[in-house]
PDB file of N, CA and C in Angstrom:
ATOM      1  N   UNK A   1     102.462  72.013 101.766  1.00  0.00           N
ATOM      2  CA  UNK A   1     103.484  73.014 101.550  1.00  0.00           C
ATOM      3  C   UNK A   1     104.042  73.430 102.905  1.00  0.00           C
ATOM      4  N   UNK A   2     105.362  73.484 103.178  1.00  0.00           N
ATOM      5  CA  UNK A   2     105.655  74.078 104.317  1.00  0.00           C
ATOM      6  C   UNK A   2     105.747  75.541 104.220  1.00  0.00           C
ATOM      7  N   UNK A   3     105.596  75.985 105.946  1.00  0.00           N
ATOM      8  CA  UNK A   3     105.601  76.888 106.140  1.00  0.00           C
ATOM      9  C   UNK A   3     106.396  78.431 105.451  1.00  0.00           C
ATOM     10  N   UNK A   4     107.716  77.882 105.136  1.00  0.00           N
ATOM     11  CA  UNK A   4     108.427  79.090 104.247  1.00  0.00           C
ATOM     12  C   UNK A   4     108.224  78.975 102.795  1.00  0.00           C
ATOM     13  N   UNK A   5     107.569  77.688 102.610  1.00  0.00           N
ATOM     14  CA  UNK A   5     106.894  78.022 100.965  1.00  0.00           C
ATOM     15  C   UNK A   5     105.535  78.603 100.738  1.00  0.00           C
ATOM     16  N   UNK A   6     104.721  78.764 102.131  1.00  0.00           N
ATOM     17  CA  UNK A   6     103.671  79.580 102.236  1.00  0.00           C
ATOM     18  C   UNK A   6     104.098  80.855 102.186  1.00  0.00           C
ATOM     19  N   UNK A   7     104.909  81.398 102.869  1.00  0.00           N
ATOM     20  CA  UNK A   7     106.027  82.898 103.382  1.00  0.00           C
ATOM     21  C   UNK A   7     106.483  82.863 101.892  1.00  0.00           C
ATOM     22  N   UNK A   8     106.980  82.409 101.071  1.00  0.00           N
ATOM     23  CA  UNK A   8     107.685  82.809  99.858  1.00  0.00           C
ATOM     24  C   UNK A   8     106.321  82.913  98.821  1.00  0.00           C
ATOM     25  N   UNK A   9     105.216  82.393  99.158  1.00  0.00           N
ATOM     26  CA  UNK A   9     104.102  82.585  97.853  1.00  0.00           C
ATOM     27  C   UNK A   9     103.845  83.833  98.347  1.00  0.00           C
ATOM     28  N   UNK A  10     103.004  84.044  99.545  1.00  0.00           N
ATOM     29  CA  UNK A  10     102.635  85.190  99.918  1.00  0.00           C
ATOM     30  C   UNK A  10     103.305  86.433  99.385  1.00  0.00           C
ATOM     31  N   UNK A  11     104.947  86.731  99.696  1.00  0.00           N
ATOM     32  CA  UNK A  11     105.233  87.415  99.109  1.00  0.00           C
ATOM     33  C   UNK A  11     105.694  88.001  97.458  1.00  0.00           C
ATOM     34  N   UNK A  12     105.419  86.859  97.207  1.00  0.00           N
ATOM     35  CA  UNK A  12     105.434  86.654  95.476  1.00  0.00           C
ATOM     36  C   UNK A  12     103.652  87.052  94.794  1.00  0.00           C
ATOM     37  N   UNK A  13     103.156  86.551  95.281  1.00  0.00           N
ATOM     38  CA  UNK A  13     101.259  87.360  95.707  1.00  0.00           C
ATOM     39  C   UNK A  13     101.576  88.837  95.989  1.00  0.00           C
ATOM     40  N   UNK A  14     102.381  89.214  96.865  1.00  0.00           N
ATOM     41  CA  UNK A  14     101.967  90.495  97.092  1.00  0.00           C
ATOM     42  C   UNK A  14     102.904  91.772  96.131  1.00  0.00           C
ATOM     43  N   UNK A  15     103.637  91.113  95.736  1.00  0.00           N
ATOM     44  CA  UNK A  15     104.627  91.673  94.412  1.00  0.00           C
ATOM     45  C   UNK A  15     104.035  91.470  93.179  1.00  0.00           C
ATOM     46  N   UNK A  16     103.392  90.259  92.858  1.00  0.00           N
ATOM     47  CA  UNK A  16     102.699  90.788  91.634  1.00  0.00           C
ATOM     48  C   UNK A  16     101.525  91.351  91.900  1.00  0.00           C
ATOM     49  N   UNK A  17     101.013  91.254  92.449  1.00  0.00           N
ATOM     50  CA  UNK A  17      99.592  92.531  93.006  1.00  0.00           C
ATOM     51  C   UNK A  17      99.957  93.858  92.780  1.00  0.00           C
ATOM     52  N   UNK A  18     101.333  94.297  93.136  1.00  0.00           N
ATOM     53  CA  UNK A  18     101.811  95.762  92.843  1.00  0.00           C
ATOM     54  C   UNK A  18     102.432  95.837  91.848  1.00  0.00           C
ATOM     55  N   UNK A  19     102.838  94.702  91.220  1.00  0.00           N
ATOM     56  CA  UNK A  19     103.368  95.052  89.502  1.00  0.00           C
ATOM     57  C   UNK A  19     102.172  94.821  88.815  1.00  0.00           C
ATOM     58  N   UNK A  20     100.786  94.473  88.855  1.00  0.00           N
ATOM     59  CA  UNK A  20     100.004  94.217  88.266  1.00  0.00           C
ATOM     60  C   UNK A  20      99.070  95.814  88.811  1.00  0.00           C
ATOM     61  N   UNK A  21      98.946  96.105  89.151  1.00  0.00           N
ATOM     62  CA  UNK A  21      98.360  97.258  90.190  1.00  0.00           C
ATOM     63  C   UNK A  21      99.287  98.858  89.444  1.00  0.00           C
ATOM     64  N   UNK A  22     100.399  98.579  89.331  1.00  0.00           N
ATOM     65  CA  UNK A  22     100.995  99.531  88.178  1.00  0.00           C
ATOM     66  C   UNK A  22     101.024  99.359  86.993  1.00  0.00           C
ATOM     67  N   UNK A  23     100.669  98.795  86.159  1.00  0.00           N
ATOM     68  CA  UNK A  23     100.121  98.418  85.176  1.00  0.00           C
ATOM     69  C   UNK A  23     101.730  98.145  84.744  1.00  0.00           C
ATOM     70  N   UNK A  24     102.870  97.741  85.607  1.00  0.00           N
ATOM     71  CA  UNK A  24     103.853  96.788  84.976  1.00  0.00           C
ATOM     72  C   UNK A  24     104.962  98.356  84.729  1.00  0.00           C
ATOM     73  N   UNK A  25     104.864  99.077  85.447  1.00  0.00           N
ATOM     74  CA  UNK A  25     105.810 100.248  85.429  1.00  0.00           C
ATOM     75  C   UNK A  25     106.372 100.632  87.083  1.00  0.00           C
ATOM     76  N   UNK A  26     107.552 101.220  86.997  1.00  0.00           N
ATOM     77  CA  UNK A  26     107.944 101.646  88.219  1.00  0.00           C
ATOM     78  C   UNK A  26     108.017 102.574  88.398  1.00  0.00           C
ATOM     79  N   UNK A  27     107.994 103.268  90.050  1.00  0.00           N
ATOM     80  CA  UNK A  27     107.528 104.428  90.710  1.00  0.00           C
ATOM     81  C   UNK A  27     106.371 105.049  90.557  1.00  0.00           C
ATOM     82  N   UNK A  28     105.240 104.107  89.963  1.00  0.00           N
ATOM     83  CA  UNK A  28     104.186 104.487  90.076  1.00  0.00           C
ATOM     84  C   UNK A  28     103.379 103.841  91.420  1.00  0.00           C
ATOM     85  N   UNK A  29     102.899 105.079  92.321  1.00  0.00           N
ATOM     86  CA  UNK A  29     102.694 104.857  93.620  1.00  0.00           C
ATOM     87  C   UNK A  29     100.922 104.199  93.366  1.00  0.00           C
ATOM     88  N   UNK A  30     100.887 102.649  93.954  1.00  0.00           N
ATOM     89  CA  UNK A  30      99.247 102.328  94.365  1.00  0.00           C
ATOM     90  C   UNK A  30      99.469 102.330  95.687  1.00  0.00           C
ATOM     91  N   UNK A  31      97.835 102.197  96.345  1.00  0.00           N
ATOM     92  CA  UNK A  31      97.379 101.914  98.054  1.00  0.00           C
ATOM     93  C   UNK A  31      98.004 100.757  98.221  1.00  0.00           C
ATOM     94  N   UNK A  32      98.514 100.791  99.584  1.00  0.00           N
ATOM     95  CA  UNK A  32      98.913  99.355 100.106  1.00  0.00           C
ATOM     96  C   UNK A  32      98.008  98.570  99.991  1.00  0.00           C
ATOM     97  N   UNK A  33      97.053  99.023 100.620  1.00  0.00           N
ATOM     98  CA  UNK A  33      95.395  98.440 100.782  1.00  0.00           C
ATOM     99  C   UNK A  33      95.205  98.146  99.630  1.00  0.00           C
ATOM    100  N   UNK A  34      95.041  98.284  98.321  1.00  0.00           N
ATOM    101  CA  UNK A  34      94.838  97.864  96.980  1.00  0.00           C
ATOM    102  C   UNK A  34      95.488  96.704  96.636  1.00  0.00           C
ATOM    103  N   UNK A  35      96.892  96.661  97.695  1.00  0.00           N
ATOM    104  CA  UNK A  35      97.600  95.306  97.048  1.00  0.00           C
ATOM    105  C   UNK A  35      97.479  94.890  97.488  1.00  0.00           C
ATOM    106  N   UNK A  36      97.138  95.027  99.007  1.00  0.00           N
ATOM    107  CA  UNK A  36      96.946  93.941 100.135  1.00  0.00           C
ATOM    108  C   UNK A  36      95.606  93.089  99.719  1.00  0.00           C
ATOM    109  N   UNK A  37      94.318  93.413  99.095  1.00  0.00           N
ATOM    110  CA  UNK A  37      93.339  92.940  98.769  1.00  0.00           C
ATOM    111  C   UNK A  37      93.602  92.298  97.522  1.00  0.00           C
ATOM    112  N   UNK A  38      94.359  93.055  96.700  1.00  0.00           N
ATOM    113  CA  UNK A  38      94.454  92.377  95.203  1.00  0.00           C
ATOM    114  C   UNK A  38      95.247  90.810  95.403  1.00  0.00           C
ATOM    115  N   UNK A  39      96.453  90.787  96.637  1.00  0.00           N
ATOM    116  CA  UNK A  39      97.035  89.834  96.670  1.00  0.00           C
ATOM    117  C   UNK A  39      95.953  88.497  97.010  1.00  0.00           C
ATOM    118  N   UNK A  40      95.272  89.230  98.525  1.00  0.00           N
ATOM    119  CA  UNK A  40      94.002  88.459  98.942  1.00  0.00           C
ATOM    120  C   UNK A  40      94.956  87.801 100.355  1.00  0.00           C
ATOM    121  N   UNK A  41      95.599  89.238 101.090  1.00  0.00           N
ATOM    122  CA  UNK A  41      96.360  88.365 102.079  1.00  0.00           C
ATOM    123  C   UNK A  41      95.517  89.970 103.509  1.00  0.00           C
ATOM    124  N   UNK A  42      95.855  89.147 104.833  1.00  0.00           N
ATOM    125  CA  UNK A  42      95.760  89.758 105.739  1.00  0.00           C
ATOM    126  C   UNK A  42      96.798  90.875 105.940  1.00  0.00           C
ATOM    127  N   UNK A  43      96.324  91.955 106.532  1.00  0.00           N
ATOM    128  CA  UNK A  43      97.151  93.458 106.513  1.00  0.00           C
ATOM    129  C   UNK A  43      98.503  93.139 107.289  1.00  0.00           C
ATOM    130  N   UNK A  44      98.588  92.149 108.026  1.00  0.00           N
ATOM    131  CA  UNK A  44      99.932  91.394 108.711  1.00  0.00           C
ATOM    132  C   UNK A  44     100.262  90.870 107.574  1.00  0.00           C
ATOM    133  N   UNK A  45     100.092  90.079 107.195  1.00  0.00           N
ATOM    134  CA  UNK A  45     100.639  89.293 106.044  1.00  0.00           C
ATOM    135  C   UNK A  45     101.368  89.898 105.113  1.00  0.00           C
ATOM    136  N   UNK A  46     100.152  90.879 104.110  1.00  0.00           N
ATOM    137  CA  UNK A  46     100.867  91.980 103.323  1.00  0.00           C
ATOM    138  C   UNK A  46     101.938  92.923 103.861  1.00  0.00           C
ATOM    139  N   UNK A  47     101.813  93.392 105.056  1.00  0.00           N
ATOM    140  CA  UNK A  47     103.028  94.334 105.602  1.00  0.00           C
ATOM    141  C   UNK A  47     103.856  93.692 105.541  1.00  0.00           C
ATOM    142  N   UNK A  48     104.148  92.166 106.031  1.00  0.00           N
ATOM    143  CA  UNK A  48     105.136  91.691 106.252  1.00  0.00           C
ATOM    144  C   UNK A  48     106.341  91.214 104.878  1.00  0.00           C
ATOM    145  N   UNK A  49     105.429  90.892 103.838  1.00  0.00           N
ATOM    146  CA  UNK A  49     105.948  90.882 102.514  1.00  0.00           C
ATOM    147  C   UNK A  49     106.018  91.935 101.642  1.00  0.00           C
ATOM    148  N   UNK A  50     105.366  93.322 102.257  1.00  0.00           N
ATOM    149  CA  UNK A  50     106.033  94.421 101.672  1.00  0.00           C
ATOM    150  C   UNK A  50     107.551  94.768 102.030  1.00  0.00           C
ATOM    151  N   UNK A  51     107.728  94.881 103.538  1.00  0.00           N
ATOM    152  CA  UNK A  51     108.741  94.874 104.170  1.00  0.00           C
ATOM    153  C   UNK A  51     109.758  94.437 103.446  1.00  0.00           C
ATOM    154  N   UNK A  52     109.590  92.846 103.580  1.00  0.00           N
ATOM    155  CA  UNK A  52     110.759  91.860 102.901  1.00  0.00           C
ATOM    156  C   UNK A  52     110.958  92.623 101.863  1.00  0.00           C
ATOM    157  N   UNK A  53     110.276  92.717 100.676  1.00  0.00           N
ATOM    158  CA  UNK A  53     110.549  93.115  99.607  1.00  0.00           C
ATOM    159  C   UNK A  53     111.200  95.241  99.257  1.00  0.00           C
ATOM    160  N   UNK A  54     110.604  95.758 100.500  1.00  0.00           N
ATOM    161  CA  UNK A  54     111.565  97.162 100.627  1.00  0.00           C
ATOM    162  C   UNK A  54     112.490  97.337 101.408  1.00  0.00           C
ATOM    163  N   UNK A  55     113.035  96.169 102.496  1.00  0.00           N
ATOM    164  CA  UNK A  55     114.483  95.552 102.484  1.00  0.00           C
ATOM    165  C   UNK A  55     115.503  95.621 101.811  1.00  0.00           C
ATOM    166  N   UNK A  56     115.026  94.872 100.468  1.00  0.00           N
ATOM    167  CA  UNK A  56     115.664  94.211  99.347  1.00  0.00           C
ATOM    168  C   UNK A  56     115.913  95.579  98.469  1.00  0.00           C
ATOM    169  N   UNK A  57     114.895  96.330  98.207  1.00  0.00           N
ATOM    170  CA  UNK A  57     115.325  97.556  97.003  1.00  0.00           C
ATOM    171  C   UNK A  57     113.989  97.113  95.961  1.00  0.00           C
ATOM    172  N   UNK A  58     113.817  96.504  96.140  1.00  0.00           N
ATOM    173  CA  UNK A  58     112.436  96.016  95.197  1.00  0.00           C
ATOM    174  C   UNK A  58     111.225  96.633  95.327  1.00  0.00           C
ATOM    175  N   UNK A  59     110.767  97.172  96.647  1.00  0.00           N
ATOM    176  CA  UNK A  59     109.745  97.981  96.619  1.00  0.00           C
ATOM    177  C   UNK A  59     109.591  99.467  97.443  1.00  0.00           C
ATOM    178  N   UNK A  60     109.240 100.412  96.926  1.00  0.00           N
ATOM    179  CA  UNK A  60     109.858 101.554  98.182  1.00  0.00           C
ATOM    180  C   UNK A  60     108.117 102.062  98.488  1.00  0.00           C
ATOM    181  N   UNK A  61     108.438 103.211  99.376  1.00  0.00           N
ATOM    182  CA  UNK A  61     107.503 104.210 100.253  1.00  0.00           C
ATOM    183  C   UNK A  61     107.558 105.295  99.428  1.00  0.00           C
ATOM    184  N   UNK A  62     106.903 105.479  98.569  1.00  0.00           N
ATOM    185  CA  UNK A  62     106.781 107.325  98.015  1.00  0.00           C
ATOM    186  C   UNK A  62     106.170 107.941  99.211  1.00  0.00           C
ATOM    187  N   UNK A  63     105.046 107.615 100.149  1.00  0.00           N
ATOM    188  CA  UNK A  63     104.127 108.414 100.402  1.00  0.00           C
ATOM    189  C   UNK A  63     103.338 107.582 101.586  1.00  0.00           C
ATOM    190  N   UNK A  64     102.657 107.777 102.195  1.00  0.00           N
ATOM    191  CA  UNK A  64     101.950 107.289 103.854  1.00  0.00           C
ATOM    192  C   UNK A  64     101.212 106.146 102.828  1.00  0.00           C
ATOM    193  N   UNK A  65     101.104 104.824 103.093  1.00  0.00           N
ATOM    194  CA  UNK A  65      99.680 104.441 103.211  1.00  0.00           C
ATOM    195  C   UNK A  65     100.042 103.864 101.272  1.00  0.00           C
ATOM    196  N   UNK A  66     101.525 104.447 100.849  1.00  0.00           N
ATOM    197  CA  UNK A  66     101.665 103.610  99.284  1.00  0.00           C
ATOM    198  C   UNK A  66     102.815 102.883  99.022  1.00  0.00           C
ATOM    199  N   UNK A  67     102.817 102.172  97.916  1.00  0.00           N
ATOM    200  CA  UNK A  67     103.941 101.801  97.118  1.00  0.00           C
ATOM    201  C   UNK A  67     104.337 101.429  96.278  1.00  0.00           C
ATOM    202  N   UNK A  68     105.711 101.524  95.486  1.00  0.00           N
ATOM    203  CA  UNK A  68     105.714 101.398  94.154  1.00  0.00           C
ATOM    204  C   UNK A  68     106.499 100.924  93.806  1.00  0.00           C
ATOM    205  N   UNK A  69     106.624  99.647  92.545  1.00  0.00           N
ATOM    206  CA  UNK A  69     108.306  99.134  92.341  1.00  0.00           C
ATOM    207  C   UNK A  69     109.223 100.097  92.211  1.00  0.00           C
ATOM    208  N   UNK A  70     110.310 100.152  92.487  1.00  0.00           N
ATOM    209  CA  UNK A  70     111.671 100.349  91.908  1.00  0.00           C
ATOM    210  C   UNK A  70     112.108 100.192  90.761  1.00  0.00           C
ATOM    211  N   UNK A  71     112.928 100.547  90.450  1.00  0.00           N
ATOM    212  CA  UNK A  71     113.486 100.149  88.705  1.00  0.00           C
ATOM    213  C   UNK A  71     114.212  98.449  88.907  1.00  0.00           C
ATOM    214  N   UNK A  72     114.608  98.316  89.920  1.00  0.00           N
ATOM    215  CA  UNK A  72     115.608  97.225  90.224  1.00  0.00           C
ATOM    216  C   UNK A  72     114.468  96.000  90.197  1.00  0.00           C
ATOM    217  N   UNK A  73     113.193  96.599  91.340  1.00  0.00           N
ATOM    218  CA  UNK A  73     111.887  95.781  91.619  1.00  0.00           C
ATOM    219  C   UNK A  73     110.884  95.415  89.977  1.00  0.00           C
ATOM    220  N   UNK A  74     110.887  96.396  89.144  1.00  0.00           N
ATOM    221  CA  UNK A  74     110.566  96.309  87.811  1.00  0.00           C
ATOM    222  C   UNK A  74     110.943  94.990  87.156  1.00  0.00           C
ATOM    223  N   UNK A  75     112.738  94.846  86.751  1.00  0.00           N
ATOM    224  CA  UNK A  75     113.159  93.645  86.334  1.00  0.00           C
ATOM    225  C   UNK A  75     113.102  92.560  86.705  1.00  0.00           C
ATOM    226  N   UNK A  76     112.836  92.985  88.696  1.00  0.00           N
ATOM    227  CA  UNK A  76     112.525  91.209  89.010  1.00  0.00           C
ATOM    228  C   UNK A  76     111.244  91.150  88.540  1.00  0.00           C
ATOM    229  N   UNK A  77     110.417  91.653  89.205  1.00  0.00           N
ATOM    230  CA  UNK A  77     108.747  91.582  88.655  1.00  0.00           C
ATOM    231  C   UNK A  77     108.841  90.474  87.329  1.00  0.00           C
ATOM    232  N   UNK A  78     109.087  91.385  86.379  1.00  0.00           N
ATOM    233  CA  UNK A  78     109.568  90.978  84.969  1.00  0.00           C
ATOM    234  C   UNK A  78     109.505  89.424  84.872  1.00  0.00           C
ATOM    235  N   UNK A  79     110.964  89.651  85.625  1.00  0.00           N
ATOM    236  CA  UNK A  79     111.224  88.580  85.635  1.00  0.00           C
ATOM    237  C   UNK A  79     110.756  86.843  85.895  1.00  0.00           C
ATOM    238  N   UNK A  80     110.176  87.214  87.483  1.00  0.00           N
ATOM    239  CA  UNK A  80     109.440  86.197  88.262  1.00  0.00           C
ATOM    240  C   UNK A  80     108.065  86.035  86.991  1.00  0.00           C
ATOM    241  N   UNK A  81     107.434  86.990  85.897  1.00  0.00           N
ATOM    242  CA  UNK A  81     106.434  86.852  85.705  1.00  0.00           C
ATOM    243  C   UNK A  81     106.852  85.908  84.323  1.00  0.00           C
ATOM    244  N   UNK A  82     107.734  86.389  84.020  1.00  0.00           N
ATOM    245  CA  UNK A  82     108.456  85.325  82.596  1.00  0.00           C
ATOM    246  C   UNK A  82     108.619  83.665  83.185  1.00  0.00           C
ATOM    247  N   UNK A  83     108.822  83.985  84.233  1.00  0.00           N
ATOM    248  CA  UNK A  83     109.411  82.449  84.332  1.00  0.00           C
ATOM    249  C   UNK A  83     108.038  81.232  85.390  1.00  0.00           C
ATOM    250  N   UNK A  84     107.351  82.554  85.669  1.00  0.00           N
ATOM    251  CA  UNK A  84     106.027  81.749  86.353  1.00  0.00           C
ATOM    252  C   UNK A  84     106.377  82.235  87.666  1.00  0.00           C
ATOM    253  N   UNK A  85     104.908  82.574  88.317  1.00  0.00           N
ATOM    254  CA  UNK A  85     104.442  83.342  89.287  1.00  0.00           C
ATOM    255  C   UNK A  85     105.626  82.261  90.757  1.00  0.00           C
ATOM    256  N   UNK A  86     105.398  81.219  90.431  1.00  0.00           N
ATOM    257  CA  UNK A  86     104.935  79.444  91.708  1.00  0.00           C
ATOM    258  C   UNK A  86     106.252  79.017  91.134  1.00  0.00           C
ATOM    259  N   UNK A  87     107.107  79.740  90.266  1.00  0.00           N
ATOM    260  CA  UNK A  87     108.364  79.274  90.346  1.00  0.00           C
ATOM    261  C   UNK A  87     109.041  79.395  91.314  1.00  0.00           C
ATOM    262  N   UNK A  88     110.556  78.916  91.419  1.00  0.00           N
ATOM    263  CA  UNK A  88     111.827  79.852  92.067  1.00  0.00           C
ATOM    264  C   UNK A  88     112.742  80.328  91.590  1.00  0.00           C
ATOM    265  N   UNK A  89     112.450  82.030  91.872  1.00  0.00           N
ATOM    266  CA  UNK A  89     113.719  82.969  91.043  1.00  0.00           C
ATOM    267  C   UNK A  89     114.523  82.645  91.960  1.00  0.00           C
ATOM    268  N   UNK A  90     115.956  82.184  92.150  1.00  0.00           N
ATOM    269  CA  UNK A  90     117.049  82.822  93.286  1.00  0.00           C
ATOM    270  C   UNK A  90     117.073  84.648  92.971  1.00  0.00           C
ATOM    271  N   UNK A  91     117.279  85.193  94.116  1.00  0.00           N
ATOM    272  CA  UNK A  91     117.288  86.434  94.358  1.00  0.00           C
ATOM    273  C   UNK A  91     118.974  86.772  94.314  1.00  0.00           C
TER     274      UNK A  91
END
């Protein structure tokens, strides 16, 4: 696998970790740390694909140290999970 298809799982790992971690609802705030382990990625790693993804509108900051989908982040979630984790959604 090359390198940006490692960078695109990771962050697809660390998005369903927090839609799975909210039990599939938005603005409900979990630990970073909860997703960062649930994903099973390094605290670089996970920051870095939280980032990407609260860039985008997909994941925000309620609070120090959390985070929670978006309503916008909800439908992709959704989405990516309908169509398979190891797929490719275009964004």
């Amino acid at each position: 696998m090359s390198t940006t298809g490692v960078v695109e799982l990771t962050r697809q790992e660390f998005l369903r970790a927090v839609y799975e971690l909210t039990d599939m609802r938005a603005k409900l705030a979990v630990a970073f740390t909860d997703a960062q382990e649930r994903a099973g990625h390094s605290y670089f790693d996970a920051d870095e694909a939280c980032g990407f993804w609260a860039d985008r509108g997909i994941l925000e900051y309620p609070s120090y140290n959390q985070v929670a989908l978006t309503y916008v982040g909800l439908r992709r979630a959704r989405r990516m999970a309908e169509r398979g984790w190891g797929a490719e959604v275009p964004f």
